[in-house]
Protein backbone atom coordinates (compact mmCIF):
# COMPACT_ATOMS: atom_id res chain seq x y z
CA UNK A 1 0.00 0.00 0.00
CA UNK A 2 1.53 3.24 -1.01
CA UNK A 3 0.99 6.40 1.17
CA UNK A 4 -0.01 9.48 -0.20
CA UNK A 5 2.55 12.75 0.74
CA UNK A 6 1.99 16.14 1.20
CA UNK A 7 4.41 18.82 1.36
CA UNK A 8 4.54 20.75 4.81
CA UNK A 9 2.92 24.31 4.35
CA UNK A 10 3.88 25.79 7.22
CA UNK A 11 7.67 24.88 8.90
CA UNK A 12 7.46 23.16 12.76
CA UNK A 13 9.12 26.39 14.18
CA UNK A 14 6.27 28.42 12.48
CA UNK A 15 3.55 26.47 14.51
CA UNK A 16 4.85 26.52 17.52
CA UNK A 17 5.31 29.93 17.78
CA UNK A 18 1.88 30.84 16.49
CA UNK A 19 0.98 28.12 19.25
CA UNK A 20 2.76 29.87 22.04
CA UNK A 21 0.91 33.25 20.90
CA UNK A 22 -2.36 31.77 20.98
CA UNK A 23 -1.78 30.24 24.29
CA UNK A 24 -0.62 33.50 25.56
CA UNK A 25 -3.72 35.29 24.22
CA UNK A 26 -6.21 32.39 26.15
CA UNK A 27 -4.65 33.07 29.35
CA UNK A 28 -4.83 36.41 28.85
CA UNK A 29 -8.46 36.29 29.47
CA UNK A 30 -8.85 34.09 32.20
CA UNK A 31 -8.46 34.80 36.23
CA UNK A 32 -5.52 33.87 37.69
CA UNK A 33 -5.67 30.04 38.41
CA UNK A 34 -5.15 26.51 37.45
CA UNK A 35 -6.47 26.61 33.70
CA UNK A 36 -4.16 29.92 33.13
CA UNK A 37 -1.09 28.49 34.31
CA UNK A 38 -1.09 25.69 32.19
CA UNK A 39 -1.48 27.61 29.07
CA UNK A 40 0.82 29.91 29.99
CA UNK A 41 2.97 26.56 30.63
CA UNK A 42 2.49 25.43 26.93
CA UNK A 43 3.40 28.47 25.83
CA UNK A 44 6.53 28.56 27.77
CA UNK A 45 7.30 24.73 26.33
CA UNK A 46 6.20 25.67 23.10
CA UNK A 47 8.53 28.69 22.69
CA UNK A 48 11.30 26.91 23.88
CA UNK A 49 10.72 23.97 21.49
CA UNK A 50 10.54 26.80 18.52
CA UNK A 51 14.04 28.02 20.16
CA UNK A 52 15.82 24.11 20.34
CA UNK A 53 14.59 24.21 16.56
CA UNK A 54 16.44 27.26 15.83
CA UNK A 55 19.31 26.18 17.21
CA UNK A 56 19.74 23.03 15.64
CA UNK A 57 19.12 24.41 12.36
CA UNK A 58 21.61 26.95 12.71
CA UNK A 59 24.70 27.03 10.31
CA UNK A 60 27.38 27.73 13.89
CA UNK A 61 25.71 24.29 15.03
CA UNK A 62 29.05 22.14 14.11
CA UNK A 63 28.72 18.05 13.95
CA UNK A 64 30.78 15.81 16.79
CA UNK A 65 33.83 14.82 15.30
């Protein structure tokens, strides 16, 4: 069975940083409390995730020899 493929729109960095926003924009309305801190706690992961990406892609990153 052959899978069908389709070409990534929108690059993983991209996402997650339009994730983070969002995330930041929920808490933004709610009271202080449980359901705010853990958006506020995916946006914190997902900005660092976008930030590891980054890194990794960039051209100082040098291969162990």
């Amino acid at each position: 069975m052959k899978r069908s493929r389709s070409k990534q729109e929108t690059s993983l960095e991209a996402l997650l940083v339009r994730e983070a926003q969002n995330s930041r924009e929920r808490a933004d309305k709610l009271p202080p409390g449980t359901e705010r801190d853990a958006l506020l706690e995916k946006a914190r992961q997902a900005d660092t995730a976008a930030h590891m990406i980054e890194w990794i892609n960039s051209p100082g990153l040098q291969p162990p020899e």
